[in-house]
Protein backbone atom coordinates (compact mmCIF):
# COMPACT_ATOMS: atom_id res chain seq x y z
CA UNK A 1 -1.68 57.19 -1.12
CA UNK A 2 -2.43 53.52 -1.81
CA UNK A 3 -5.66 52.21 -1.00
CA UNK A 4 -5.67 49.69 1.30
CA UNK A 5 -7.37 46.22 0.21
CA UNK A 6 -9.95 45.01 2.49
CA UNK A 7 -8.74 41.95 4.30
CA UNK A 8 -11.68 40.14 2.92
CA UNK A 9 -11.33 40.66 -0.93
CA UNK A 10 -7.93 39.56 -0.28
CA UNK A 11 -8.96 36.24 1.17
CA UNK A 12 -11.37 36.32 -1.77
CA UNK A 13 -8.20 36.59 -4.06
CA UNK A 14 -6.22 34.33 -2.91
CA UNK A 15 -8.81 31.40 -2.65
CA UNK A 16 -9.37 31.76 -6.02
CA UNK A 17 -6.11 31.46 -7.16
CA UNK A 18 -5.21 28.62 -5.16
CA UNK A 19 -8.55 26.81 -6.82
CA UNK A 20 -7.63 27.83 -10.41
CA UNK A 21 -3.97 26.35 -9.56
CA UNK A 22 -5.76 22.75 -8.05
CA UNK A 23 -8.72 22.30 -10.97
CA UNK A 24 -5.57 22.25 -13.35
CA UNK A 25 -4.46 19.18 -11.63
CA UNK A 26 -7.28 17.46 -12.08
CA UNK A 27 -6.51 17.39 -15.88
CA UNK A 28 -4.98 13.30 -16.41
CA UNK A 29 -1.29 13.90 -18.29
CA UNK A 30 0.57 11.50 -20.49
CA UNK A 31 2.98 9.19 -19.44
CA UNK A 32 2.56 6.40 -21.51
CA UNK A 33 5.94 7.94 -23.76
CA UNK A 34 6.79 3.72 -24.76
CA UNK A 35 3.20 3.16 -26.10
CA UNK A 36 2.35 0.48 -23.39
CA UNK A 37 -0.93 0.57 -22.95
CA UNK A 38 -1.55 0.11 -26.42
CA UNK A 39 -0.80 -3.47 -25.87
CA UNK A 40 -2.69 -4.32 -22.76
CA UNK A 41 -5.05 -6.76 -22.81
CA UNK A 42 -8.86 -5.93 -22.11
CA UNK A 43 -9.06 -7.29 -18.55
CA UNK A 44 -5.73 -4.99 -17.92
CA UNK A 45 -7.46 -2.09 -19.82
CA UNK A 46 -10.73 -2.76 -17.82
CA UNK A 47 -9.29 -2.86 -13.82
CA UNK A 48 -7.07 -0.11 -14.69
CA UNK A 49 -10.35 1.90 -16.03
CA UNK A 50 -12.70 0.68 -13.20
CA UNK A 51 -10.02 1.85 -10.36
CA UNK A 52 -9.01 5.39 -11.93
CA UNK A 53 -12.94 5.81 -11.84
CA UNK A 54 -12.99 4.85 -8.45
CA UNK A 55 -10.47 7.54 -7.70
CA UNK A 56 -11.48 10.11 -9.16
CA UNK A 57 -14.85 10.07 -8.40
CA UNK A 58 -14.70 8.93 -4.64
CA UNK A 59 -10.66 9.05 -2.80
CA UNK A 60 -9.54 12.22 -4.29
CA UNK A 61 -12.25 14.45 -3.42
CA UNK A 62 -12.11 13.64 0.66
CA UNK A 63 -8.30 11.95 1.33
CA UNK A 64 -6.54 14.93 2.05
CA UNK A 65 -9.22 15.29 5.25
CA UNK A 66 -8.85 11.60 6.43
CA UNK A 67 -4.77 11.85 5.85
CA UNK A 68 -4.61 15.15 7.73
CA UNK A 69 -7.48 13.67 10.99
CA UNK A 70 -5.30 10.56 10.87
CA UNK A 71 -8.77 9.26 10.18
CA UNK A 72 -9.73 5.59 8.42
CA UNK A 73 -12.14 6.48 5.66
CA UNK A 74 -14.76 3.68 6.11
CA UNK A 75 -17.39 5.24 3.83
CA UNK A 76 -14.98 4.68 1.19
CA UNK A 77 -15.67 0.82 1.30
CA UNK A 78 -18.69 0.38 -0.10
CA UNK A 79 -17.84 2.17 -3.81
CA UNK A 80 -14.63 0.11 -3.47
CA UNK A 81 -16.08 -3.26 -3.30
CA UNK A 82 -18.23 -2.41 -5.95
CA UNK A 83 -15.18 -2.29 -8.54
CA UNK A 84 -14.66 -5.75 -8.75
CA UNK A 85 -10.98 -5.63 -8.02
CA UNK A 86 -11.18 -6.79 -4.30
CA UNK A 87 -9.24 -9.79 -4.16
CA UNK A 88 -6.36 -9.51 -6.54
CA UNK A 89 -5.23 -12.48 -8.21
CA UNK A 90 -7.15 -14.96 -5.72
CA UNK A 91 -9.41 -17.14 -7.95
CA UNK A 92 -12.72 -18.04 -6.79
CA UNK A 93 -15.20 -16.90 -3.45
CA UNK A 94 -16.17 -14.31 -5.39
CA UNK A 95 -12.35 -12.73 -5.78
CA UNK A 96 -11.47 -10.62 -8.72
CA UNK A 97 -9.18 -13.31 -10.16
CA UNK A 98 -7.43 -10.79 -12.06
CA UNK A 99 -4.02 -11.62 -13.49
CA UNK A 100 -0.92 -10.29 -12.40
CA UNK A 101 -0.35 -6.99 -15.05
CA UNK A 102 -4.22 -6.18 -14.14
CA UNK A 103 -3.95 -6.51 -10.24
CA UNK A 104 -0.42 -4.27 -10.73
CA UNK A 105 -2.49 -1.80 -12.75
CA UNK A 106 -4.97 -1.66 -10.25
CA UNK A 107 -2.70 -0.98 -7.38
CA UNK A 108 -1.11 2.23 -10.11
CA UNK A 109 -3.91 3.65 -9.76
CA UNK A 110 -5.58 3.48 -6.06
CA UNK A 111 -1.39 4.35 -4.78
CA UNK A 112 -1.79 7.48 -7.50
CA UNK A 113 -5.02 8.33 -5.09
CA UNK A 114 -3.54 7.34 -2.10
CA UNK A 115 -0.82 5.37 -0.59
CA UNK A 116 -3.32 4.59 2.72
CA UNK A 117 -5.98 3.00 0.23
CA UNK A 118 -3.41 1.06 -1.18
CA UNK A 119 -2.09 -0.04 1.87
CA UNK A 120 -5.54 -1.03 3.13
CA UNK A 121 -6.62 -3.22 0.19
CA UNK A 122 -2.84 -4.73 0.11
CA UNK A 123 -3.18 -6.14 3.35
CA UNK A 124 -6.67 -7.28 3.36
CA UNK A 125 -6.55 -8.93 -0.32
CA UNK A 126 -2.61 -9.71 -1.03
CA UNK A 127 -1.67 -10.14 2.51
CA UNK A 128 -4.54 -11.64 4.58
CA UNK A 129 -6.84 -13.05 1.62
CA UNK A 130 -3.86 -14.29 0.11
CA UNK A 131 -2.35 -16.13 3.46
CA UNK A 132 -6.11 -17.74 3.89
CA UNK A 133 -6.38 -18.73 0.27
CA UNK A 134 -2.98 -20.00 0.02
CA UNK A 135 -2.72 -21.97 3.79
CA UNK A 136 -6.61 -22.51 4.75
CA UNK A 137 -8.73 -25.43 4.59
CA UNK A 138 -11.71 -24.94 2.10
CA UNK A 139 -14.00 -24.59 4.80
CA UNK A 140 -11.59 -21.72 6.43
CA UNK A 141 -11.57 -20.38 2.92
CA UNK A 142 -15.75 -20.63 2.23
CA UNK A 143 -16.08 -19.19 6.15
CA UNK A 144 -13.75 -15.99 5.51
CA UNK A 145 -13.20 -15.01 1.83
CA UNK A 146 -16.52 -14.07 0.63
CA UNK A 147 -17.52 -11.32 3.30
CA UNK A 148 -13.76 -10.15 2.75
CA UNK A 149 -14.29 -9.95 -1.12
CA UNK A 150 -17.88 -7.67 -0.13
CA UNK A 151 -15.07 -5.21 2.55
CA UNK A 152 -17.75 -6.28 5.17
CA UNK A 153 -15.15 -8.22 7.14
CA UNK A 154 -11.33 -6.51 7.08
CA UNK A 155 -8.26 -8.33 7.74
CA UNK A 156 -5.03 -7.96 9.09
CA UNK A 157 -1.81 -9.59 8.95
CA UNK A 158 0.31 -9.68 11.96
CA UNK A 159 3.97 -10.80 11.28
CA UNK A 160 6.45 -8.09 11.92
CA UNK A 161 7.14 -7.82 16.23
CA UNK A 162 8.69 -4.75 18.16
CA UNK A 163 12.37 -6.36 18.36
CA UNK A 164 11.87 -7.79 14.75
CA UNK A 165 11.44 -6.47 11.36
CA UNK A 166 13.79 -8.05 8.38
CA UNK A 167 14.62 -10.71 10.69
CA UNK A 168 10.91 -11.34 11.20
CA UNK A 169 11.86 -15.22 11.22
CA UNK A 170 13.09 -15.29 14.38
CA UNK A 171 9.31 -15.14 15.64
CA UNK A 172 9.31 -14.27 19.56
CA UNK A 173 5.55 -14.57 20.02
CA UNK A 174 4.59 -18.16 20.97
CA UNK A 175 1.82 -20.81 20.73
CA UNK A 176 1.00 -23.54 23.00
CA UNK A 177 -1.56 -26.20 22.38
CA UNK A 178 -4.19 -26.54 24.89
CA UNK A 179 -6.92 -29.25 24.26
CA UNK A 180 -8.64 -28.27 21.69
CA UNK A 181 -7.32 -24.49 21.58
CA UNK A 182 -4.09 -22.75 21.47
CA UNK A 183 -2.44 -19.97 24.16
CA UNK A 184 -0.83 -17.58 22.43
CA UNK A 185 1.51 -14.70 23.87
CA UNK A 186 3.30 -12.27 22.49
CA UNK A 187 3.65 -8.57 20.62
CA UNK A 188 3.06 -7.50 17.26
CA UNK A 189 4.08 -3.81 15.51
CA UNK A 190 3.07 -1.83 12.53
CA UNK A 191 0.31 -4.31 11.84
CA UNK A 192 -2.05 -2.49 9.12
CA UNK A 193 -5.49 -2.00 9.43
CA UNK A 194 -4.27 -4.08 13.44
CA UNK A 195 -6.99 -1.98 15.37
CA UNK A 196 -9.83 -2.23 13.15
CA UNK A 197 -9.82 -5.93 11.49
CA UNK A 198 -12.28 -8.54 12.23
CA UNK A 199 -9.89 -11.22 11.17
CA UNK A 200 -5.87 -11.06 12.17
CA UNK A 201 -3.52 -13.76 10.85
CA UNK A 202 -1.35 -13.99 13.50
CA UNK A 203 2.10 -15.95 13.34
CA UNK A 204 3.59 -17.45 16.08
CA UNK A 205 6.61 -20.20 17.29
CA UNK A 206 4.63 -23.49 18.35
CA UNK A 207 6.59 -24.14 21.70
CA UNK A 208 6.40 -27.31 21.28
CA UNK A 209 8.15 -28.17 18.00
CA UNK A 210 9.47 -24.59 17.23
CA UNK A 211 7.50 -24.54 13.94
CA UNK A 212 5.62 -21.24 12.60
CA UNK A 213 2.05 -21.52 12.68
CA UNK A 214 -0.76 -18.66 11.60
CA UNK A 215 -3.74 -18.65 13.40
CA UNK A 216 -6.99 -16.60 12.83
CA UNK A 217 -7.96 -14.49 15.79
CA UNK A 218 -11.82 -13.25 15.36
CA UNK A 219 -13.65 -10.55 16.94
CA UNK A 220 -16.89 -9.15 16.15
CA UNK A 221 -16.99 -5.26 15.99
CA UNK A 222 -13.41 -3.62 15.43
CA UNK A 223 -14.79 -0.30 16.23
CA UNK A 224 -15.80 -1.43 19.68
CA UNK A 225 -13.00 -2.42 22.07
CA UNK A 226 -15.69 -4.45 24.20
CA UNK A 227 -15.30 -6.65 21.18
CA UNK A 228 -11.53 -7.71 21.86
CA UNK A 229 -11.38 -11.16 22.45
CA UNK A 230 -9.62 -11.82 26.22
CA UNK A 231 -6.12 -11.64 26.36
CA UNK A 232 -6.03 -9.51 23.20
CA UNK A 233 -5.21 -5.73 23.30
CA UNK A 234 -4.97 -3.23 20.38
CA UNK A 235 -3.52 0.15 19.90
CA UNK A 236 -3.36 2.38 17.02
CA UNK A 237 0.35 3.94 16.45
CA UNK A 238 -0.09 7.78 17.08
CA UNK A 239 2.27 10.28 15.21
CA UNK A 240 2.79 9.03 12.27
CA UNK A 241 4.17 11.72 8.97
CA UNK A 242 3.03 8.95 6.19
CA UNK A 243 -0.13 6.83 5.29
CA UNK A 244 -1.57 8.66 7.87
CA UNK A 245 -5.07 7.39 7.18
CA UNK A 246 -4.19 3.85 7.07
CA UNK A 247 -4.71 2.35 10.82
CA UNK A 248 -1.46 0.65 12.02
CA UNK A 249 -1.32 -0.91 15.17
CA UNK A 250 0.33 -2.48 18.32
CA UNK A 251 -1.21 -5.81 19.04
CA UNK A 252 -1.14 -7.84 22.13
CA UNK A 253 -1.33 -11.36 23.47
CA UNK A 254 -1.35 -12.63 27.17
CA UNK A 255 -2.68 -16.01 27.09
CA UNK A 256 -5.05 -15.23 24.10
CA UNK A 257 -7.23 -18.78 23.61
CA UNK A 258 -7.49 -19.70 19.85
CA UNK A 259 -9.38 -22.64 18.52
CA UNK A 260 -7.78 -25.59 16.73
CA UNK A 261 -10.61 -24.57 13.80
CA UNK A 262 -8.82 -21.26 13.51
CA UNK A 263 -5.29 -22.71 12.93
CA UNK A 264 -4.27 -22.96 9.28
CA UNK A 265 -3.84 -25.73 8.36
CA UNK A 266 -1.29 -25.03 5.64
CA UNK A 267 1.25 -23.12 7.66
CA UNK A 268 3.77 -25.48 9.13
CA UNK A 269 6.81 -23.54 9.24
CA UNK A 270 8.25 -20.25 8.49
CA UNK A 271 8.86 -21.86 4.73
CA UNK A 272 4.83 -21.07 4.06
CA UNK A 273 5.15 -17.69 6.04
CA UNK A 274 7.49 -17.15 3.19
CA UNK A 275 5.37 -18.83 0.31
CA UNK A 276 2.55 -16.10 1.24
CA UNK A 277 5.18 -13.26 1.17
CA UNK A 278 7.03 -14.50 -2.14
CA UNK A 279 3.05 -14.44 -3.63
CA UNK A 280 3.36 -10.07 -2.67
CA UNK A 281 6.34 -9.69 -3.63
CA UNK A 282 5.87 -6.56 -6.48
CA UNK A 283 2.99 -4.86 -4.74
CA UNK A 284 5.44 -2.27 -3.32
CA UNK A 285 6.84 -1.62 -6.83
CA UNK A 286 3.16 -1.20 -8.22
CA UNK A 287 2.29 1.29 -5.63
CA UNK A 288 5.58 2.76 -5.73
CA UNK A 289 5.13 3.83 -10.16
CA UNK A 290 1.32 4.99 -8.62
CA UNK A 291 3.14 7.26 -6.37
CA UNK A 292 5.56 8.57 -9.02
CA UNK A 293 2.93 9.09 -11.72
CA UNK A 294 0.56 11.32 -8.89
CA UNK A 295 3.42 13.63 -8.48
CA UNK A 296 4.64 13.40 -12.31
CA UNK A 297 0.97 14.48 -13.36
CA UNK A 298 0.93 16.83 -10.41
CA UNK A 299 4.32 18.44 -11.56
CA UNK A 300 3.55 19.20 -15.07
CA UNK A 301 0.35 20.33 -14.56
CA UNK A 302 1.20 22.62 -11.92
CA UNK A 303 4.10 24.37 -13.92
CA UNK A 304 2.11 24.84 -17.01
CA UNK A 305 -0.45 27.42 -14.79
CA UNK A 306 1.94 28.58 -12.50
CA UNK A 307 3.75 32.34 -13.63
CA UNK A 308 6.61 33.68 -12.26
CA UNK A 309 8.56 36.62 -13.66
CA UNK A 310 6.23 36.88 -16.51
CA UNK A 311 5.62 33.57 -17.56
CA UNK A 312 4.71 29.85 -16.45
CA UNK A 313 7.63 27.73 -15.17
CA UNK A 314 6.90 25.27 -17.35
CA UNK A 315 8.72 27.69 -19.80
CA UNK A 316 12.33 27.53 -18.00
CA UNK A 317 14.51 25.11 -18.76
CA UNK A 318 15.86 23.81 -15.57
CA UNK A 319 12.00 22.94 -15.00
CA UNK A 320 11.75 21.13 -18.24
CA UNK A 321 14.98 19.19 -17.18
CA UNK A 322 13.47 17.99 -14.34
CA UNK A 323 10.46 16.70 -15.90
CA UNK A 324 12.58 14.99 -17.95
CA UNK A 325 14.32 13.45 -15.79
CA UNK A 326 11.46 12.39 -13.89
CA UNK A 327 9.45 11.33 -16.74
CA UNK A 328 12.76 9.24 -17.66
CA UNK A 329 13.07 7.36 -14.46
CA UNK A 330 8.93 6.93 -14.35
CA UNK A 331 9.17 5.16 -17.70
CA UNK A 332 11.94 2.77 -16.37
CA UNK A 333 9.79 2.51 -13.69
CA UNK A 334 6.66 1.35 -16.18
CA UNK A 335 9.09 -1.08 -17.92
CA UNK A 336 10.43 -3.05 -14.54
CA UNK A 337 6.49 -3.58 -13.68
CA UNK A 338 5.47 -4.97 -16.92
CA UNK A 339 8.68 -7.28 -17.38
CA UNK A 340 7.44 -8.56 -13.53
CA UNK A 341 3.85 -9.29 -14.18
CA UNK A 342 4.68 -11.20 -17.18
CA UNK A 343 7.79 -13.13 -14.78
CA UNK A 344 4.81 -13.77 -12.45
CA UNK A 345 2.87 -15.35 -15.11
CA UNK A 346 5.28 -17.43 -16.14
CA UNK A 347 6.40 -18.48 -13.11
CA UNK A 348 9.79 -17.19 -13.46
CA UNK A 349 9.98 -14.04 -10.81
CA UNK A 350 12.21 -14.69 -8.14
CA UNK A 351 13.12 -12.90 -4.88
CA UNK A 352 16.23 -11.68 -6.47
CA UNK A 353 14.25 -9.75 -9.13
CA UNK A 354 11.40 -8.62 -6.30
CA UNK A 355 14.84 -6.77 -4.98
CA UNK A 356 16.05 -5.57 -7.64
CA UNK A 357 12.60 -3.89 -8.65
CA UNK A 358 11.59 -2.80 -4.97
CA UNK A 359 15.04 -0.97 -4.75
CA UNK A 360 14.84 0.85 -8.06
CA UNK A 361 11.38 1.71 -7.99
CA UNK A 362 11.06 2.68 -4.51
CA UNK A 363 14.24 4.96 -4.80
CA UNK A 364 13.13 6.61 -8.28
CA UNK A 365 9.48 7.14 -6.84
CA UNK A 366 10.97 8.97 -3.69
CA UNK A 367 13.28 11.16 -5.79
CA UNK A 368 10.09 11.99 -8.06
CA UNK A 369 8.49 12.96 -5.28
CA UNK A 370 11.22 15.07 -4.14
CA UNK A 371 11.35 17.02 -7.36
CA UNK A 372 7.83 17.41 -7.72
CA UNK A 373 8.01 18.64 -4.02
CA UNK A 374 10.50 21.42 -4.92
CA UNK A 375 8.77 22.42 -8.19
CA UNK A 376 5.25 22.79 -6.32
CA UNK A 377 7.34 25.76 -4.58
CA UNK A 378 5.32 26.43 -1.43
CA UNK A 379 2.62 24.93 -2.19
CA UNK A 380 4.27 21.70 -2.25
CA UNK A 381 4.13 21.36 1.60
CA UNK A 382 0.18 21.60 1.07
CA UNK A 383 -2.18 18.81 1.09
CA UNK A 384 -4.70 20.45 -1.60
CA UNK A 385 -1.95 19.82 -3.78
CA UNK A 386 -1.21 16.11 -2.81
CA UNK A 387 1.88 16.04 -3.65
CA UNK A 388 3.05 16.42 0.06
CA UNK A 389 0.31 13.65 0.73
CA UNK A 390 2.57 11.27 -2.05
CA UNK A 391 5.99 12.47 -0.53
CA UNK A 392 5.45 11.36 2.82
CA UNK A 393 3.93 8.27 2.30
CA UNK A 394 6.55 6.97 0.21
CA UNK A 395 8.81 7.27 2.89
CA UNK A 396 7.11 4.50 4.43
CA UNK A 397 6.90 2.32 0.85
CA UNK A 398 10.70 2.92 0.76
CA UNK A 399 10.60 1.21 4.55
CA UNK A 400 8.13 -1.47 3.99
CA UNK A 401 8.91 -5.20 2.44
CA UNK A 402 12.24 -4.27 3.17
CA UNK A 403 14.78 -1.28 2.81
CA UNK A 404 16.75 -0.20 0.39
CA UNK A 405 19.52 -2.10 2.87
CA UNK A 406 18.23 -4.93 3.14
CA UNK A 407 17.29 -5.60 -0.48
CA UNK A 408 20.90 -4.57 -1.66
CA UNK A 409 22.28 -6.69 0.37
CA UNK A 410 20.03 -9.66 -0.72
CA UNK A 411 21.10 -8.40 -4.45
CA UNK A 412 24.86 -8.67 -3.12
CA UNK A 413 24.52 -12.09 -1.28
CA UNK A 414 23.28 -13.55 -5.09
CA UNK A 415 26.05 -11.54 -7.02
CA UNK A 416 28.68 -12.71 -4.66
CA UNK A 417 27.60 -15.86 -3.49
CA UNK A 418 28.47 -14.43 -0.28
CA UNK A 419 26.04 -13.22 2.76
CA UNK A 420 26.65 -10.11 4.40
CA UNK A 421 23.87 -9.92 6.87
């Protein structure tokens, strides 16, 4: 008769196996196949360096708890600030100043961490740094940057409403001027990091003239709700199956009071909401190759361990077609993202070109994550392995700065000359 294994042992057996399967994952793969990063320059070299570190000493280790608690991981702050990299390619108030192909690196390699990180320092540095630098008046700029460089202040940016998301131009939420203040009213949805900033750039109609304005709305302590100034409310969005440690929020306004000093001074109409937006324009391409590489590296290394009838999987060949392919549409990936840091550079990147690269990166990076998915086997639905982590969250990438819908139809509008929206 067989003897039967004690329940324990078997426990004992299968945690070990699962932790021989995730240490191999840990092992960095290759897929630098076109020899790029023998040509980066040393500030490139040096962010991408300083934010792999970062990552793999400090967001890998504890993410999968955060994502899975829907949980913002605020002790993960202080190590990030200490990079250097806050601030992108903002110059000055103690910003990284980084140039574009070092700020894209960067952003590789916290969205091959984690796509809520990334998220995070997008809309605090590209999003809500970058509206201040671009639209505030040097004292607005002195007053808010530096403690936002240091992560001891966050920011949000509040644009998107509930009835309006591409169409975000037709701004519902209003400002009146009163004296020396303004009343604002109004909703805001799927505002990142919304229920824990200190500083939210909200945009709003001016009632008077119709023009777009972005104000600065201020509260002390985001993780007390006493703190919410009157008039303004805050919820987190619940239920979410991506960036699930990223805070996104419902925001509020029923006669919310601004001051004049808040206004920016820069923003006049919805032309400068759309200066600030052309200036992120890429990020979601960045993050997107990030994504793609995690579950490349996470594919390969996972097949090489993994045995079934005999022998790893890495050893059949419809599993070595499949890294192929995805290593092929990863390095077409890597090429769009170069070609648009040096466009930035230059000054020669357009919107066209931001939707041309958001739609082919953002559709490769969810199909990579698909087939790394399916290769994982079973063990692709768990978070240990991250993959699962990647999958989901770039189903919100492939949603955010627009859909694949709207960008092909932005594509179509310049092929044709004709609009289709």
């Amino acid at each position: 008769m067989r003897e039967r294994l004690d329940p324990l042992t078997g426990f004992e057996e299968t945690d070990a196996y699962l932790a021989s399967l995730r240490d191999h994952l840990t092992t960095p793969r290759d897929t630098d196949y076109l020899l790029l990063a023998g040509d980066l320059p040393d500030d490139a070299a040096a962010a991408r360096t300083r934010m792999r570190a970062y990552v793999d000493e400090h967001v890998l280790p504890v993410i999968n708890g955060y994502w899975e608690r829907a949980e913002f991981p605020w002790d993960l702050l202080p190590p990030l600030a200490e990079t250097g990299l806050v601030g992108g390619v903002i110059q000055g108030h103690g910003a990284a100043g980084l140039s574009r192909l070092a700020a894209g690196l960067a952003t590789v390699e916290l969205a091959r961490g984690d796509g809520s990180m990334n998220t995070f320092l997008g809309v605090q540095a590209n999003l809500t740094m970058g509206t201040i630098d671009l639209l505030g008046s040097d004292e607005q700029k002195e007053r808010w940057l530096p403690g936002m460089v240091r992560l001891e202040r966050i920011g949000a940016f509040a644009l998107t409403e509930p009835r309006r998301g591409s169409d975000s131009a037709q701004l519902g939420t209003s400002a009146r001027r009163d004296g020396d203040s303004w009343i604002i009213n109004g909703a805001k949805r799927w505002i990142g990091n919304g229920s824990m900033a200190h500083l939210t750039v909200v945009w709003a109609r001016d009632e008077t003239d119709g023009e777009v304005k972005a104000f600065v709305v201020e509260r002390e302590d985001p993780r007390d709700p006493e703190t919410l100034p009157p008039g303004f409310t805050a919820r987190t969005i619940d239920g979410k199956i991506g960036k699930r440690a990223i805070l996104q929020a419902d925001l509020g306004f029923e006669n919310l009071r601004v001051p004049e000093a808040n206004r920016l001074p820069g923003a006049r109409s919805f032309r400068d909401t759309s200066r600030v937006l052309a200036t992120t324009r890429g990020g979601a391409s960045w993050e997107s190759l990030g994504h793609a590489v995690a579950c490349f590296e996470a594919a390969v290394a996972y097949t090489e361990v993994r045995e079934q009838f005999g022998h790893p999987l890495a050893g059949n060949q419809l599993v070595q077609g499949t890294l192929a392919s995805m290593l092929s549409e990863l390095t077409a990936m890597q090429l769009i993202c170069f070609r648009m840091a040096e466009l930035q550079e230059k000054g020669a990147w357009t919107g066209t070109m931001a939707s041309i690269a958001k739609l082919h990166t953002a559709n490769k990076a969810r199909v990579i994550a698909q087939q790394a998915r399916d290769l994982l086997g079973g063990n692709g639905l768990l978070l240990d392995f991250h993959v699962a982590r990647h999958l989901t969250d770039m189903e919100v990438v492939h949603t955010y700065e627009g859909t694949e819908f709207i960008q092909s139809l932005l594509i179509g509008r310049k092929i044709t000359g004709r609009s289709a929206f």
